[in-house]
N, C-alpha and C. Protein backbone atom coordinates (compact mmCIF):
# COMPACT_ATOMS: atom_id res chain seq x y z
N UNK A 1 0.84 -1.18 0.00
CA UNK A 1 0.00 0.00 0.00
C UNK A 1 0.88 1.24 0.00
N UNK A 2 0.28 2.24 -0.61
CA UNK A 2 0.94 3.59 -0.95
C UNK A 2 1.08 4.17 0.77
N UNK A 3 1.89 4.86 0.89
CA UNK A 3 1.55 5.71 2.01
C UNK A 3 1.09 6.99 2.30
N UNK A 4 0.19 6.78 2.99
CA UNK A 4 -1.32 8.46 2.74
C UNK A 4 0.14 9.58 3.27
N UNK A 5 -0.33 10.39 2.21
CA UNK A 5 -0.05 11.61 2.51
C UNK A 5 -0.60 12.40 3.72
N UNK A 6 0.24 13.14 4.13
CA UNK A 6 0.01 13.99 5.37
C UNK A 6 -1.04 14.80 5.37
N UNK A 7 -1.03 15.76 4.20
CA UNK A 7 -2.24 16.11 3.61
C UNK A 7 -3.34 15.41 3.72
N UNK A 8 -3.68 14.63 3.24
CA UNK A 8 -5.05 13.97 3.44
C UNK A 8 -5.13 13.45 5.07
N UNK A 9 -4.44 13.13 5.78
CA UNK A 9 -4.46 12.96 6.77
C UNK A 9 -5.03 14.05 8.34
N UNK A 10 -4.23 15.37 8.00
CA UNK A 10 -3.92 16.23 8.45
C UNK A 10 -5.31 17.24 8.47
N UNK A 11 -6.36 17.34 8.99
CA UNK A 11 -7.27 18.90 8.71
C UNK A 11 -6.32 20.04 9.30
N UNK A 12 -7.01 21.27 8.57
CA UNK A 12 -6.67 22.34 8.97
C UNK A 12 -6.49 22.69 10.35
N UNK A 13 -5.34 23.03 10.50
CA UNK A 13 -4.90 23.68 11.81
C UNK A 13 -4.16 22.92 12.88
N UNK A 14 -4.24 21.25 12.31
CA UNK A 14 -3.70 19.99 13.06
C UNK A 14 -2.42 20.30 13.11
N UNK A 15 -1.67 19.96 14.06
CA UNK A 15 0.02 19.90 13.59
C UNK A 15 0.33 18.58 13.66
N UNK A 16 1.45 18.78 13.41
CA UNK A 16 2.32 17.61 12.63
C UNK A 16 3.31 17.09 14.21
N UNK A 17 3.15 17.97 14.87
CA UNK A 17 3.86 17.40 15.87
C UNK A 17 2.58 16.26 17.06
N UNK A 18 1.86 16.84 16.88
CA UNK A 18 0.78 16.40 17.02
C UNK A 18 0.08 14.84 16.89
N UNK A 19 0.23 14.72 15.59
CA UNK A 19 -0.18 13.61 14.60
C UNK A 19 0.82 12.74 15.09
N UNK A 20 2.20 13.05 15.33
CA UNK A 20 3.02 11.80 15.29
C UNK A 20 2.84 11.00 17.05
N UNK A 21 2.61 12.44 17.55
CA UNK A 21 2.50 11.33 18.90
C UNK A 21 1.33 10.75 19.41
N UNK A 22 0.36 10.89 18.30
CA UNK A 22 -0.78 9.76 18.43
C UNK A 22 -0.47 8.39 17.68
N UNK A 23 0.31 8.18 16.50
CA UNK A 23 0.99 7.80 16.06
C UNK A 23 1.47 6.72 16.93
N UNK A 24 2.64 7.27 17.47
CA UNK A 24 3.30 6.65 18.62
C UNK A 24 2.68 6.23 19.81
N UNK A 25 1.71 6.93 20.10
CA UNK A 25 0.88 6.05 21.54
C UNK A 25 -0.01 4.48 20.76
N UNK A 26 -0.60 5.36 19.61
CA UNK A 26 -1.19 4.11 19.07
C UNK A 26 -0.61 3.16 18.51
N UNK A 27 0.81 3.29 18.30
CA UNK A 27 1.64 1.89 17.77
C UNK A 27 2.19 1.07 19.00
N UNK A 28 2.81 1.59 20.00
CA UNK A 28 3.12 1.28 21.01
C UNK A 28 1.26 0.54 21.92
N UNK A 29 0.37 0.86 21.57
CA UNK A 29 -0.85 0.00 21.92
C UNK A 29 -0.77 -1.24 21.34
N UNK A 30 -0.66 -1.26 20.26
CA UNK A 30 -1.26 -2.19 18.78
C UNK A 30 0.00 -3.11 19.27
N UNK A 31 1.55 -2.79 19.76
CA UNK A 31 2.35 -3.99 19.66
C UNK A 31 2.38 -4.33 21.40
N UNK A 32 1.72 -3.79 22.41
CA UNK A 32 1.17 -4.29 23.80
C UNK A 32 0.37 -5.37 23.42
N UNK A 33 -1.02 -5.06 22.55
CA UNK A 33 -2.08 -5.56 22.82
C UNK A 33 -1.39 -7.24 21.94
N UNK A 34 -1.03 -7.04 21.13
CA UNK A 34 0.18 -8.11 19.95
C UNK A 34 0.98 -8.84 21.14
N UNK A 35 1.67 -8.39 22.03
CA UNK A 35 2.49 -8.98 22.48
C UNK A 35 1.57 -10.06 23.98
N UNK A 36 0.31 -9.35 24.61
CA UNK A 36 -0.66 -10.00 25.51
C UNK A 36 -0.79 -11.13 24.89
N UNK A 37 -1.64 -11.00 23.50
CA UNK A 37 -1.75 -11.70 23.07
C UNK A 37 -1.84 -13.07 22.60
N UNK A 38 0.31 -12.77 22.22
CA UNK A 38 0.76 -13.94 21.78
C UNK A 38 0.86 -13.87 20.66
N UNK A 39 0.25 -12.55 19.76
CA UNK A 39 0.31 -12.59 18.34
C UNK A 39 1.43 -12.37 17.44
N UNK A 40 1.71 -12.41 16.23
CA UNK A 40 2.92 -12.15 15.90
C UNK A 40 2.31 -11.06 14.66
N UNK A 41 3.07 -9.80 14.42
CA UNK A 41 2.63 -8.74 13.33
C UNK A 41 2.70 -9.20 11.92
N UNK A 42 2.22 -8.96 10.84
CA UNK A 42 2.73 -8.94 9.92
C UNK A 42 3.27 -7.69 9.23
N UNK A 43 2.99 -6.53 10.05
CA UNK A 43 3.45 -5.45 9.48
C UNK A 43 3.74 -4.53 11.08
N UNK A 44 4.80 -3.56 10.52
CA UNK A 44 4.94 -2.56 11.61
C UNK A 44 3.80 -1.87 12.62
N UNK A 45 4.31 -1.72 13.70
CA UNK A 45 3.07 -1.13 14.33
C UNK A 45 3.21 0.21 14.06
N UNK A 46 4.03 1.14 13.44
CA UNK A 46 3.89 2.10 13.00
C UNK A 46 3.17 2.46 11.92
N UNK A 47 3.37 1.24 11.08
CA UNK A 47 2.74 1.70 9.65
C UNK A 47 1.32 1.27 9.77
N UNK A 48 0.79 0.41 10.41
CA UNK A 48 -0.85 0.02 11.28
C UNK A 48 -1.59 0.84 11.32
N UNK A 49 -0.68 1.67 12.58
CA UNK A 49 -1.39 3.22 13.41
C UNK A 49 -1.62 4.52 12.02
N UNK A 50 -0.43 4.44 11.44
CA UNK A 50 -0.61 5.92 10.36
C UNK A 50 -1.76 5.34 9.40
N UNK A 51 -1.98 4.11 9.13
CA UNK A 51 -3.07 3.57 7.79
C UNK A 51 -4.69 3.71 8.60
N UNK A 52 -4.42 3.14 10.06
CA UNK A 52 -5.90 3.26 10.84
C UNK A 52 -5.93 4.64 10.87
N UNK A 53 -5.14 5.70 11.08
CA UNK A 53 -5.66 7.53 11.17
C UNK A 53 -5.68 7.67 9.97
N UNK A 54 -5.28 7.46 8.76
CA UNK A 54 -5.39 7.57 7.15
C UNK A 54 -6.83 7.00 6.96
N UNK A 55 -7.40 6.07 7.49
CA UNK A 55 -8.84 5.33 7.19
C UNK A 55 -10.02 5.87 7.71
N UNK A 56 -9.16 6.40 8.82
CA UNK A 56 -10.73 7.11 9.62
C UNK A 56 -11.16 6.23 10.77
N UNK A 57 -10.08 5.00 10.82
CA UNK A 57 -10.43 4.30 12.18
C UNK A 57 -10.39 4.77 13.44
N UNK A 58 -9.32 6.04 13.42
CA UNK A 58 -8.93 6.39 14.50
C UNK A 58 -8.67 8.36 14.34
N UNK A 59 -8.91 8.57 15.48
CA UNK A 59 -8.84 10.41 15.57
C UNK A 59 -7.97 10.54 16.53
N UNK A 60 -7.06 11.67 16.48
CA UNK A 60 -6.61 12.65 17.67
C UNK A 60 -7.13 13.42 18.20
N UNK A 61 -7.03 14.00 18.87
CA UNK A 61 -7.37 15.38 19.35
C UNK A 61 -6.24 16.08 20.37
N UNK A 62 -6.67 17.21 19.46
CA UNK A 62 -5.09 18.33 20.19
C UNK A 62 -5.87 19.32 21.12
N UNK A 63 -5.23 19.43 22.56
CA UNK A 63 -5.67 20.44 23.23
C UNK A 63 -4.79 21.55 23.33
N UNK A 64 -5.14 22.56 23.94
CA UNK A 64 -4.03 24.04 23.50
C UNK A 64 -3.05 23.26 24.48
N UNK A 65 -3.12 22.42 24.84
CA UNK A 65 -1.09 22.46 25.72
C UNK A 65 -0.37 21.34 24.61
N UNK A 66 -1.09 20.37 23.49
CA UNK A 66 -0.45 19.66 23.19
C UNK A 66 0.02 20.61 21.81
N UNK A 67 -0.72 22.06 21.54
CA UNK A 67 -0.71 22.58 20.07
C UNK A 67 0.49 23.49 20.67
N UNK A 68 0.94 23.57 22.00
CA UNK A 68 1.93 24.66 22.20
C UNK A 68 3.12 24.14 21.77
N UNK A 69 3.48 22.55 21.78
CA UNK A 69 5.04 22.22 21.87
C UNK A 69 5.41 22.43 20.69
């Protein structure tokens, strides 16, 4: 699979610093919940998390202390 552009990802006013550390909480979930499990990945838990916020499976939300850093 192609990898979604930021753009399409991204609405107005989102940052980018933003995006990645949902990113990161949600990959670091996906290879917890993998590892309880017992499961084994077939793909990165990074590239998982950016395709589920690219799909619409999953949202962020930025509050003014996370839009300050």
């Amino acid at each position: 699979m192609l990898r979604p552009s930021m753009n399409d990802i991204l609405k107005d006013g989102q940052s980018y610093y933003s995006f990645v550390m949902a990113v990161a909480k949600r990959a670091r979930n996906i290879s917890e919940d993998a590892e309880q499990n017992g499961e084994m990945l077939s793909e990165k838990p990074v590239n998982t998390a950016v395709n589920q916020f690219a799909n619409g499976e999953y949202e962020f939300v930025e509050t003014e202390e996370s839009k300050g850093m």
